[in-house]
C-alpha atoms as a PDB file:
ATOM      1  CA  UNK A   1      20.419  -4.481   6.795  1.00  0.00           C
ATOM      2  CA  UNK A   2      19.808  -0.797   6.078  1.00  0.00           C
ATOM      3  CA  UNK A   3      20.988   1.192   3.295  1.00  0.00           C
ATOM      4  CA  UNK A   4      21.758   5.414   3.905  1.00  0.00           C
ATOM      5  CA  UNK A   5      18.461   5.814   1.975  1.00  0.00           C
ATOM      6  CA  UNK A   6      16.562   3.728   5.255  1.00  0.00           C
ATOM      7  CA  UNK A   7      15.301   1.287   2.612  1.00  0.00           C
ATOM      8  CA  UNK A   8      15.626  -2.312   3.572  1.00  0.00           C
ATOM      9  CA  UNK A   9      16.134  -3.980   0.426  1.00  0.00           C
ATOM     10  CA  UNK A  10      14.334  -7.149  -1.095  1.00  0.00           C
ATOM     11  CA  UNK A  11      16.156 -10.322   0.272  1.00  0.00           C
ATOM     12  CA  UNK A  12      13.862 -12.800   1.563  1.00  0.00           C
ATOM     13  CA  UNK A  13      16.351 -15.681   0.799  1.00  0.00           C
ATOM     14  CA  UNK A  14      14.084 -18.239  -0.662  1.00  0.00           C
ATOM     15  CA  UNK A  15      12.386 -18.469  -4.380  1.00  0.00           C
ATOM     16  CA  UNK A  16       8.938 -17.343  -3.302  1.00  0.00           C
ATOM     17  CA  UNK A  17       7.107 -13.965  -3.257  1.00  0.00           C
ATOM     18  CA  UNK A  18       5.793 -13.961   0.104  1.00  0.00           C
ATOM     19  CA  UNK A  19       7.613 -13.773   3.252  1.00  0.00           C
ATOM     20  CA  UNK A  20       6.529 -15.253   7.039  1.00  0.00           C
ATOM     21  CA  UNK A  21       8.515 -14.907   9.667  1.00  0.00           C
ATOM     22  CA  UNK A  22       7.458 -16.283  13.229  1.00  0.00           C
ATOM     23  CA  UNK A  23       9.578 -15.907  16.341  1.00  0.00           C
ATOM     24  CA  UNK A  24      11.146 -13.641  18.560  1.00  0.00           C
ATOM     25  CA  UNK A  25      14.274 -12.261  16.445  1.00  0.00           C
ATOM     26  CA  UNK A  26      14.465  -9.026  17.365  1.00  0.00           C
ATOM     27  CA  UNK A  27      13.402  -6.136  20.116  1.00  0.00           C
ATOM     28  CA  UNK A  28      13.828  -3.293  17.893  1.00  0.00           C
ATOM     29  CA  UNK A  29      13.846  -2.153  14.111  1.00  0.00           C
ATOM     30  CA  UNK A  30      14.839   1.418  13.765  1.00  0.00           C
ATOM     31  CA  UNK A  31      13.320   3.680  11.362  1.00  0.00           C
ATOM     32  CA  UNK A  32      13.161   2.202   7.697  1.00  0.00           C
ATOM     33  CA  UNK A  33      11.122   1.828   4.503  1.00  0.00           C
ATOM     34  CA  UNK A  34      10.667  -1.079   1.514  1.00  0.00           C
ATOM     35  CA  UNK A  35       9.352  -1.568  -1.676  1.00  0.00           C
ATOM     36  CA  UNK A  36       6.914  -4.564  -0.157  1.00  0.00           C
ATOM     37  CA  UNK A  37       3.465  -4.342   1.558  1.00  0.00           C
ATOM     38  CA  UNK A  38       4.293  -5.881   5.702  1.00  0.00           C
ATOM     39  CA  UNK A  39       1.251  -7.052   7.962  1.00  0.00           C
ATOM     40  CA  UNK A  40       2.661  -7.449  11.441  1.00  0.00           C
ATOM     41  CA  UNK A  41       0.901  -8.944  14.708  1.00  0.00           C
ATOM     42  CA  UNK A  42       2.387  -9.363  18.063  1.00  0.00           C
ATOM     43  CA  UNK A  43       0.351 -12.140  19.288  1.00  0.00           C
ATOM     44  CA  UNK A  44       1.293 -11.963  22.914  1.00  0.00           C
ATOM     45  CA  UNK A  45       3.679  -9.199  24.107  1.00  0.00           C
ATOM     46  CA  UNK A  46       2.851  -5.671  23.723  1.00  0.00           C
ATOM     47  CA  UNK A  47       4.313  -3.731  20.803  1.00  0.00           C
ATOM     48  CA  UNK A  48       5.165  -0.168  19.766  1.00  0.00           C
ATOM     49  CA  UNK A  49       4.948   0.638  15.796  1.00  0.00           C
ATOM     50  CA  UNK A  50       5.556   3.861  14.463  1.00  0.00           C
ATOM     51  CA  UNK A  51       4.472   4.718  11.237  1.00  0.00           C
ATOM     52  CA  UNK A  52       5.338   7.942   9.836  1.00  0.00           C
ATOM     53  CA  UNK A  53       4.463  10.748  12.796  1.00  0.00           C
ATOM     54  CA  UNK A  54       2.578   8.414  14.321  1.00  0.00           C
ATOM     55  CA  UNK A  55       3.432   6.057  16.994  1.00  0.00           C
ATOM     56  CA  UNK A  56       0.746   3.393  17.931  1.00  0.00           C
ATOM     57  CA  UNK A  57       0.696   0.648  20.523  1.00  0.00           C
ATOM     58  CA  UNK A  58      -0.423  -2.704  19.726  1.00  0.00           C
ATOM     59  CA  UNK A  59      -1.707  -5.535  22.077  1.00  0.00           C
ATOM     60  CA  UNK A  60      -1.933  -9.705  21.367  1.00  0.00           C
ATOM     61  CA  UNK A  61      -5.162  -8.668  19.580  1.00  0.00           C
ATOM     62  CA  UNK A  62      -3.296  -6.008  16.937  1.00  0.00           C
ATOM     63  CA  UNK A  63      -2.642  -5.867  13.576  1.00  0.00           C
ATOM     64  CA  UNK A  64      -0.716  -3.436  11.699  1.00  0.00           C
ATOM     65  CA  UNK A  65      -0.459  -3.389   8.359  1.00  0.00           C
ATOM     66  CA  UNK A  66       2.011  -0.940   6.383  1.00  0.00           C
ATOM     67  CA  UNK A  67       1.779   0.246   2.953  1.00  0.00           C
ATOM     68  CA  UNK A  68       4.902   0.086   0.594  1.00  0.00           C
ATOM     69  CA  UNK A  69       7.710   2.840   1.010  1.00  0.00           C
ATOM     70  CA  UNK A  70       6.539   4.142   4.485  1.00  0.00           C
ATOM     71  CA  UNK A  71       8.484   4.874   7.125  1.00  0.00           C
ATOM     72  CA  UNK A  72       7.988   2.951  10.112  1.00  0.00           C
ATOM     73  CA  UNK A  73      10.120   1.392  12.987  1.00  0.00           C
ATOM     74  CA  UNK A  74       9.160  -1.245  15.496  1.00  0.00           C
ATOM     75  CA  UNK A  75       9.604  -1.395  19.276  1.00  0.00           C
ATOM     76  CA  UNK A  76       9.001  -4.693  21.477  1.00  0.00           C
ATOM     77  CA  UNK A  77       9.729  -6.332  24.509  1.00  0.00           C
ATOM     78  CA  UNK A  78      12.135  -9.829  23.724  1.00  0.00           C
ATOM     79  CA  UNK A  79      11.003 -12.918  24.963  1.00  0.00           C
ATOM     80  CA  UNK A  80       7.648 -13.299  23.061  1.00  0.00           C
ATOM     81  CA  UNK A  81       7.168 -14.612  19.265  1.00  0.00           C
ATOM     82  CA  UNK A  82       5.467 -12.672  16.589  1.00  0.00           C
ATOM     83  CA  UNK A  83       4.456 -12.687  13.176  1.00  0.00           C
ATOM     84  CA  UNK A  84       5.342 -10.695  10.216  1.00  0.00           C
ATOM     85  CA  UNK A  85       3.963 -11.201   6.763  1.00  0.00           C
ATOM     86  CA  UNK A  86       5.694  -9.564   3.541  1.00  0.00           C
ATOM     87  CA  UNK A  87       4.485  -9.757  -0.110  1.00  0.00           C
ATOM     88  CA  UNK A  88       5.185  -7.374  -2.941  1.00  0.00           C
ATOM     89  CA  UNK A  89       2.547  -4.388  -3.768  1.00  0.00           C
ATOM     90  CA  UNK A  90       2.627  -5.520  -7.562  1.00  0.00           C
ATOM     91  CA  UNK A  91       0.361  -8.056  -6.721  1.00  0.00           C
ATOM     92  CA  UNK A  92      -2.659  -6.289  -5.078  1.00  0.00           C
ATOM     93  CA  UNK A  93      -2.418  -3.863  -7.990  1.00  0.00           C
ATOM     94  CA  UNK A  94      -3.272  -6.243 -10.762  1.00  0.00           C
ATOM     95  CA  UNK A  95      -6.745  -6.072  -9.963  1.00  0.00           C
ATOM     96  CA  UNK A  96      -8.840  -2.874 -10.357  1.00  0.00           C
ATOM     97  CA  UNK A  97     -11.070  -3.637  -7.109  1.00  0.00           C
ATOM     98  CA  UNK A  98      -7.780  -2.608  -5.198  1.00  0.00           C
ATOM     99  CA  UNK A  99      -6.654   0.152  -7.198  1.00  0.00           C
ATOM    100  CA  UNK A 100      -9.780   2.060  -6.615  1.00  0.00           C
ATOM    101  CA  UNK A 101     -10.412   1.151  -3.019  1.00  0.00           C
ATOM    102  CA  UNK A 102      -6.606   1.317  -2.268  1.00  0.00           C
ATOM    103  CA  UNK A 103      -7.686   4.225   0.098  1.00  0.00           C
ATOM    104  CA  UNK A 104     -10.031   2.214   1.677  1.00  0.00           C
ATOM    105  CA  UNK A 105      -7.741  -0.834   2.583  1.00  0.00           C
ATOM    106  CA  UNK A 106      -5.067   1.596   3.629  1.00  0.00           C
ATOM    107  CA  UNK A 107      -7.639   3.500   5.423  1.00  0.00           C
ATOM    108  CA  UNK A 108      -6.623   2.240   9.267  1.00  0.00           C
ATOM    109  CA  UNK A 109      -2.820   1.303   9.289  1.00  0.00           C
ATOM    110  CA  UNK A 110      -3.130  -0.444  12.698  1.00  0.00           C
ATOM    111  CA  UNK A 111      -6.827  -2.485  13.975  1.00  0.00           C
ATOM    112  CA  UNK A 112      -8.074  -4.802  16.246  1.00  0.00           C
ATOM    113  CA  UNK A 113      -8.819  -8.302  15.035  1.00  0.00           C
ATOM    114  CA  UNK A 114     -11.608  -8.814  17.627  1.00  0.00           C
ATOM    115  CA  UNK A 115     -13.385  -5.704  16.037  1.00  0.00           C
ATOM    116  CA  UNK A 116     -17.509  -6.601  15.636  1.00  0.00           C
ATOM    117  CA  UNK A 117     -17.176  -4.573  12.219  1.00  0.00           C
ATOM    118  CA  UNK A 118     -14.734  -7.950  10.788  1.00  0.00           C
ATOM    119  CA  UNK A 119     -17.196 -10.792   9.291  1.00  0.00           C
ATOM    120  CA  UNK A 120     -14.201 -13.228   9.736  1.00  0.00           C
ATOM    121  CA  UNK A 121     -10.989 -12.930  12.297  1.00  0.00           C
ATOM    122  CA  UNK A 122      -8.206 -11.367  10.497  1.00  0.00           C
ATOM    123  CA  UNK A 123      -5.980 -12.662  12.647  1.00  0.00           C
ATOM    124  CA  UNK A 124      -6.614 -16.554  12.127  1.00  0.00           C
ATOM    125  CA  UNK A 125      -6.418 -15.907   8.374  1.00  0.00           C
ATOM    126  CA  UNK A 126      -2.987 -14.906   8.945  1.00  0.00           C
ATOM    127  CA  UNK A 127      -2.362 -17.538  11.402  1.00  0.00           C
ATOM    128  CA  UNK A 128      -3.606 -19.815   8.688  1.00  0.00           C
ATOM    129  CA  UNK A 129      -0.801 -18.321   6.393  1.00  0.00           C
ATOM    130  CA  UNK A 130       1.804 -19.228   8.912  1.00  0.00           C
ATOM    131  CA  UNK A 131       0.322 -22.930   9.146  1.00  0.00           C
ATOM    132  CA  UNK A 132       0.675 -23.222   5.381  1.00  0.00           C
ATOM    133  CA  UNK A 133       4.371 -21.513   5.310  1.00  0.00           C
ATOM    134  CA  UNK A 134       5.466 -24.238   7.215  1.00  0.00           C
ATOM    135  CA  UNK A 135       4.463 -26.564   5.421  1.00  0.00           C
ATOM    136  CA  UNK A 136       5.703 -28.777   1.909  1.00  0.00           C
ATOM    137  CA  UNK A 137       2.690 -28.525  -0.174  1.00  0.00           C
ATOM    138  CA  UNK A 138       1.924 -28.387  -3.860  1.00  0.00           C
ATOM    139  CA  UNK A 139       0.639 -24.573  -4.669  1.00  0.00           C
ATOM    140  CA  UNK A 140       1.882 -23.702  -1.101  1.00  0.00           C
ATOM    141  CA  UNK A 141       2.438 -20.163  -2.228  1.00  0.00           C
ATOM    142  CA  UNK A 142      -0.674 -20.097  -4.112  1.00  0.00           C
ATOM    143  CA  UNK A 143      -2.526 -20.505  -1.101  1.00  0.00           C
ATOM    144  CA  UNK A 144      -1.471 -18.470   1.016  1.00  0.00           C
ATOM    145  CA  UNK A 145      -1.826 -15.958  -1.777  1.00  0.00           C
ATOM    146  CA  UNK A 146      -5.497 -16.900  -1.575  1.00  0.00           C
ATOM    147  CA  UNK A 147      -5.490 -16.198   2.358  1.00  0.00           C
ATOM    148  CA  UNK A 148      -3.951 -12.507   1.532  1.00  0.00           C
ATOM    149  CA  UNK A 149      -6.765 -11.749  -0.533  1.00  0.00           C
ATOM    150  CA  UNK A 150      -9.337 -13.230   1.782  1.00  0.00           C
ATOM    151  CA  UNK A 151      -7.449 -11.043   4.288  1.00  0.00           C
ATOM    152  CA  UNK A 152      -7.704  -7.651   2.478  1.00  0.00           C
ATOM    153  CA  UNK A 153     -11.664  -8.750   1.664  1.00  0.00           C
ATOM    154  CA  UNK A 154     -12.118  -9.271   5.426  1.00  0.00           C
ATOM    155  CA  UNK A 155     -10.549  -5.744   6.209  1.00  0.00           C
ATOM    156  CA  UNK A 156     -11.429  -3.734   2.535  1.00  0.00           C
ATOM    157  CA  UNK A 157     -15.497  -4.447   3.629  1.00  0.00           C
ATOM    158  CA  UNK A 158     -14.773  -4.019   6.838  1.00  0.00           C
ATOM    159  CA  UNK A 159     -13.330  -0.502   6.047  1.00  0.00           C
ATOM    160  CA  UNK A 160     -15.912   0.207   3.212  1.00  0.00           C
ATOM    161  CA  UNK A 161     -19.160  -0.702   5.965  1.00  0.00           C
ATOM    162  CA  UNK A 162     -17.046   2.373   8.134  1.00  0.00           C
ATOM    163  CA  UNK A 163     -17.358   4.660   5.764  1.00  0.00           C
ATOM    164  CA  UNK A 164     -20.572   4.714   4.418  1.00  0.00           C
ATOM    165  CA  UNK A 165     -21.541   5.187   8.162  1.00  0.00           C
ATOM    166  CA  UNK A 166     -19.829   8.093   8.007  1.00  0.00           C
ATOM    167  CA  UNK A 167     -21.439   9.162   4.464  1.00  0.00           C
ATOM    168  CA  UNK A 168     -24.494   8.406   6.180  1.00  0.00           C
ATOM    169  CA  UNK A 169     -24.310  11.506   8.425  1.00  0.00           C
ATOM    170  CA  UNK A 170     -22.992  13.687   5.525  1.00  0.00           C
ATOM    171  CA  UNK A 171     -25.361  16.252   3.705  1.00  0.00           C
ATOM    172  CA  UNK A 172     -27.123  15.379   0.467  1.00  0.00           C
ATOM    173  CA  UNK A 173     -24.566  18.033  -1.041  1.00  0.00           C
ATOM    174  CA  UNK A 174     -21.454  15.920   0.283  1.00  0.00           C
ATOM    175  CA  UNK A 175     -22.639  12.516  -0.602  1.00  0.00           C
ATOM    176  CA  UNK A 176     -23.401  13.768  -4.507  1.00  0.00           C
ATOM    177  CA  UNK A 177     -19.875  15.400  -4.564  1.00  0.00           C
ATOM    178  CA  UNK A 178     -18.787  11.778  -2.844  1.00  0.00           C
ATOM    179  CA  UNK A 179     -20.111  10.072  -6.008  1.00  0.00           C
ATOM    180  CA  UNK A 180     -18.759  12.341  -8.329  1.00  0.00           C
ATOM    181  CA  UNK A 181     -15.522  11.936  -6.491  1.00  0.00           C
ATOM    182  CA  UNK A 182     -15.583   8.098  -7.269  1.00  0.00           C
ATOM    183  CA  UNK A 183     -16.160   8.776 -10.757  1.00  0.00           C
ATOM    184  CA  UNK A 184     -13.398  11.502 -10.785  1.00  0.00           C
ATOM    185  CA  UNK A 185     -11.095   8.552  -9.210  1.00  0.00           C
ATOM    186  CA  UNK A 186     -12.148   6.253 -11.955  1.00  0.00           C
ATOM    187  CA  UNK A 187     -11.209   8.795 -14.944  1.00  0.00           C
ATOM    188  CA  UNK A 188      -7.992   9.674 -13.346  1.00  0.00           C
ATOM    189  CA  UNK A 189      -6.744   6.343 -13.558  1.00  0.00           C
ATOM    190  CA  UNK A 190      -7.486   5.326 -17.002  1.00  0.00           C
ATOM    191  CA  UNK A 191      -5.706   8.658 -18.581  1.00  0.00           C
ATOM    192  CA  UNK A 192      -2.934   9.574 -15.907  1.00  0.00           C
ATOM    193  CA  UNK A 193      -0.654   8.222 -18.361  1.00  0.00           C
ATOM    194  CA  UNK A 194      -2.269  10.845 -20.372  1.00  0.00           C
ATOM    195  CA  UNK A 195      -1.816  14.896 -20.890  1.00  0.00           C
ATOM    196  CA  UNK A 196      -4.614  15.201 -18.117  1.00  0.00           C
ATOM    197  CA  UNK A 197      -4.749  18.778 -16.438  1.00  0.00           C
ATOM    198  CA  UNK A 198      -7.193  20.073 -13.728  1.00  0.00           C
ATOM    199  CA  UNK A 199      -9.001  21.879 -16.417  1.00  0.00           C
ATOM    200  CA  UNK A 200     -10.270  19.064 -18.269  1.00  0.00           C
ATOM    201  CA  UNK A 201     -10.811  16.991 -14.978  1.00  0.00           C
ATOM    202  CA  UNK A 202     -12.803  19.915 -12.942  1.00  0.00           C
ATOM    203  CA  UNK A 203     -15.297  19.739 -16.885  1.00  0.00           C
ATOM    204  CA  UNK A 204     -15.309  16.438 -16.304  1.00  0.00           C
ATOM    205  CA  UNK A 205     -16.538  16.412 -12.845  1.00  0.00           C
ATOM    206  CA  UNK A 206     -18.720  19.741 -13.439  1.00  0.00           C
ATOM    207  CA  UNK A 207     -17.072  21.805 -11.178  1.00  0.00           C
ATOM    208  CA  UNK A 208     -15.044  25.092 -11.679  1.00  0.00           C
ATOM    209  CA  UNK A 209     -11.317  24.664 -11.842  1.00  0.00           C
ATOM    210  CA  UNK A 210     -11.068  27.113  -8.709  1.00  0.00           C
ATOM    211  CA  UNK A 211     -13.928  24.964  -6.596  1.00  0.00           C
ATOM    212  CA  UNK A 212     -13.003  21.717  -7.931  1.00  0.00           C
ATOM    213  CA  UNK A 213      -9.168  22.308  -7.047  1.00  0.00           C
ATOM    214  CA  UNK A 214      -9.982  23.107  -3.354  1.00  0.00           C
ATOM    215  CA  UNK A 215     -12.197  20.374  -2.516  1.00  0.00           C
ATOM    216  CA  UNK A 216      -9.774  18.218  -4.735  1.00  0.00           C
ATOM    217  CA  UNK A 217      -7.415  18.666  -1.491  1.00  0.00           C
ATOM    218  CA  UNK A 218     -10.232  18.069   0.778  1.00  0.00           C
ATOM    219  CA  UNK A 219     -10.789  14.624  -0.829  1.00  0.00           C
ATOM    220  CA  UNK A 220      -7.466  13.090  -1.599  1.00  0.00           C
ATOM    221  CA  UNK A 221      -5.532  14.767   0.897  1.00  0.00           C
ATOM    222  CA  UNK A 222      -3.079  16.031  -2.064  1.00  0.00           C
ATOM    223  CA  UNK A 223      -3.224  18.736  -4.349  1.00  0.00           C
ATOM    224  CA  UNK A 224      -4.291  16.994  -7.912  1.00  0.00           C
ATOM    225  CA  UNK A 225      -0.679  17.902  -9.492  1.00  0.00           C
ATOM    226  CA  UNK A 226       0.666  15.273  -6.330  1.00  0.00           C
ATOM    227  CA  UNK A 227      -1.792  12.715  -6.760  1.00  0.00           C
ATOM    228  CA  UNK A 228      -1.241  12.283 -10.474  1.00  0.00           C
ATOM    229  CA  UNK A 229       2.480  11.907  -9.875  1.00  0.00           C
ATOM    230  CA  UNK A 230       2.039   9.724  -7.411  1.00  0.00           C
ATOM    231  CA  UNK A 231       0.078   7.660  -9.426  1.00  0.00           C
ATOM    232  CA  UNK A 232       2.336   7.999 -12.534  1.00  0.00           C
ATOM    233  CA  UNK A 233       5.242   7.034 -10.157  1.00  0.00           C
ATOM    234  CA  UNK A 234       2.811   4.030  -8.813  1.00  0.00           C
ATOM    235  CA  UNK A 235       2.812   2.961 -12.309  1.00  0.00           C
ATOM    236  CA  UNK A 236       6.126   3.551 -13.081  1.00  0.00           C
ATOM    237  CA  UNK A 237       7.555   1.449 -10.487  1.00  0.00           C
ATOM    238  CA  UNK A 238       5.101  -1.299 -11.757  1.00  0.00           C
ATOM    239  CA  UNK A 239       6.772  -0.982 -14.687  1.00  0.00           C
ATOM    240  CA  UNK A 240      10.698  -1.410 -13.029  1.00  0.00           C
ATOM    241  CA  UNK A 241      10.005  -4.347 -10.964  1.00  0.00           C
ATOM    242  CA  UNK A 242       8.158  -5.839 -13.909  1.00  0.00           C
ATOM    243  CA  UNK A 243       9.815  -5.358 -17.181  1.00  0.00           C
ATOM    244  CA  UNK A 244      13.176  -4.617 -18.740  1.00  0.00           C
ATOM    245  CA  UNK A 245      12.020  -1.426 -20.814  1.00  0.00           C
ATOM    246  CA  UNK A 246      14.915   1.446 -20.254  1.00  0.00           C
ATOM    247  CA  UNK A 247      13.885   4.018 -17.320  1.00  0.00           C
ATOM    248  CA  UNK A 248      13.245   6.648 -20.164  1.00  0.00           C
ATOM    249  CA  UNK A 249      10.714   4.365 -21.960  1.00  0.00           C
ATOM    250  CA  UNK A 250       9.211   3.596 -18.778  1.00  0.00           C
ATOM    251  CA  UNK A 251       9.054   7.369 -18.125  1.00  0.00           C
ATOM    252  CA  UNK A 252       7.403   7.854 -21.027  1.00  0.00           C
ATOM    253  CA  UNK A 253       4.992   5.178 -20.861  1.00  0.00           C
ATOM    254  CA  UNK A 254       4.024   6.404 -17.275  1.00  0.00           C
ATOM    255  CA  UNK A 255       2.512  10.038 -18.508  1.00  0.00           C
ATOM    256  CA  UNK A 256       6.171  11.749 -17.610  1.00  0.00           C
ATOM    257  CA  UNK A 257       7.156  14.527 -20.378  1.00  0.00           C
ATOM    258  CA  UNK A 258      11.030  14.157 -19.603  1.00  0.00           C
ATOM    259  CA  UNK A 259      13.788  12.017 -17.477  1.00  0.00           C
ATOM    260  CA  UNK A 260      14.236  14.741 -14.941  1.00  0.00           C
ATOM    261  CA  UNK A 261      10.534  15.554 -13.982  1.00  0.00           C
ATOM    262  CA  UNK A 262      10.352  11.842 -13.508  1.00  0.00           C
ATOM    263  CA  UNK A 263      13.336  11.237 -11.596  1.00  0.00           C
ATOM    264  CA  UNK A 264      12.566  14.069  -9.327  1.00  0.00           C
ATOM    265  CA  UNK A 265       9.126  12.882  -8.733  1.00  0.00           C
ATOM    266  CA  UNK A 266       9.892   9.128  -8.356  1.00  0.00           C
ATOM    267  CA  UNK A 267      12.871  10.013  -5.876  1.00  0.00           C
ATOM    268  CA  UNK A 268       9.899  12.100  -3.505  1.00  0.00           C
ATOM    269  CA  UNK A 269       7.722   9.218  -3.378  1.00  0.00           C
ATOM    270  CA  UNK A 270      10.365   6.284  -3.450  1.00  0.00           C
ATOM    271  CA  UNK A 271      13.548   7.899  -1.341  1.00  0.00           C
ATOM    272  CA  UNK A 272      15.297   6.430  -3.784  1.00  0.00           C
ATOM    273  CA  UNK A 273      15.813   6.978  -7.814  1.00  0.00           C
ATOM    274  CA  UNK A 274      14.494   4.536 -10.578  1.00  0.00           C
ATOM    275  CA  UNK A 275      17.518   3.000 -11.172  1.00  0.00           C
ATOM    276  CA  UNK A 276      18.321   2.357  -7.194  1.00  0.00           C
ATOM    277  CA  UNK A 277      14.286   1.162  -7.098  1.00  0.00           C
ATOM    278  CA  UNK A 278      15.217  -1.759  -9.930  1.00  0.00           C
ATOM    279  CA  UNK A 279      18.220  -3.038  -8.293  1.00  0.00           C
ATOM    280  CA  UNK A 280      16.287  -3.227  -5.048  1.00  0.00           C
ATOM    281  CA  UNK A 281      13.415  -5.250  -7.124  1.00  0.00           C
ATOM    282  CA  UNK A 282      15.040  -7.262  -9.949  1.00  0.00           C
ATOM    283  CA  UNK A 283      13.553 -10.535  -8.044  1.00  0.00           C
ATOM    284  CA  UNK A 284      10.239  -9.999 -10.082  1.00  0.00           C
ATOM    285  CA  UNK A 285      13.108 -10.893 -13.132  1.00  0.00           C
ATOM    286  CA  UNK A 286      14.753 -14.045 -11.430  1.00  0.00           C
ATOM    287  CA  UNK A 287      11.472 -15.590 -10.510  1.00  0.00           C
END
């Protein structure tokens, strides 16, 4: 089920976090977006995924894997099983290692899983997910929580190794503003919740507001005004799925000066407002 907004809402319809599904149970999913993180490979029959303006075509060998709240629809040929693997985005972003190389991870929405670059086969880690899903084990969730993280090592260094072969070709000029850009990263996060402006972060960094502003974009793909809200938001709706504070304390608490700035910004990032966002996520209350 869709709603108007094109979310598909949280129902997995058992009591644990993570969802597998393995078959052939549908030739088509039309344009819609979620709250959880979805790793999807065909296996056998070619696949169509489109995610965002982007459409890509995936083989047996394909994975794709989708951040939270992005648009994508899927396109496939019946007849064949699959495999799709859903889990919550709260629990990557406990630890810091993800938070800071969420760009990374995120870095290649679709890949091959017989890619050189891989130290380990993505694809039997998630096949090894499935095995455990259908199975009636003590910690059964816990491990194939375990296998996600192996997963997102597997494809995170795999990611990482790309891009410092890119940094490799870059000018001594780019790869110091590359460093200073990690450390800009780091200070961002610990004081978005904060009255942080581009003033103080350009001093901080040792650039001019002007310079630092433009090669902000460069970086981040955003103008810095967008990437703070989108990581006040990110926090924010840590803070609905995860806690019963009132959507103006949690507001507050996530570097917003007032209900409507946050509401506005939430809505742009989520399709949806706070209060929709909860409802769609009160299992992380139930379980």
């Amino acid at each position: 089920m869709i709603n108007s907004d094109l979310s598909e809402p949280w129902a997995f319809g058992h009591n644990m976090t993570i969802n597998v599904s393995y078959g052939d149970f549908f030739s088509s999913f039309p344009t819609h977006w979620h709250n959880f993180i979805e790793i999807i490979a065909p296996l056998s029959d070619p696949y169509s995924v489109q995610i965002g303006n982007e459409t890509y075509a995936l083989d047996e060998n394909s994975i794709a894997l989708i951040p939270p709240r992005t648009l994508h629809a899927i396109t496939r040929s019946p007849g064949h099983p699959h495999l799709i693997i859903q889990f919550p985005n709260t629990v990557l972003q406990q630890f810091h290692d993800f938070v800071q190389y969420r760009r990374i991870l995120y870095g290649s929405c679709i890949f091959q899983a017989q890619d050189p670059g891989f130290e380990e086969n993505p694809l039997s880690i998630l096949l090894k997910i499935l095995e455990y899903s259908e199975k009636d084990l003590p910690f059964k969730e816990l491990h194939m929580y375990e296998l996600l993280l192996h997963f997102f090592i597997i494809v995170g260094n795999r990611n990482l190794c790309i891009k410092n072969q890119l940094s490799d070709r870059k000018t001594p000029r780019q790869k110091a503003e590359d460093q200073k850009f990690d450390s800009v990263t780091n200070y961002i996060y610990e004081h978005c919740t904060e009255k942080i402006t581009l003033e103080k972060t350009a001093a901080f960094a040792g650039f001019s507001k002007y310079y630092f502003s433009r090669i902000f974009k460069e970086h981040y793909q955003m103008s810095f005004p967008e990437y703070i809200a989108s990581l006040r938001v990110a926090k924010a709706a840590e803070l609905l799925e995860n806690s019963s504070l009132s959507i103006l304390e949690i507001a507050m608490r996530s570097g917003f000066s007032n209900l409507s700035s946050f509401n506005r910004a939430f809505k742009e990032v989520n399709h949806c407002t706070p209060s929709q966002f909860r409802k769609m996520a009160d299992f992380s209350l139930d379980f």
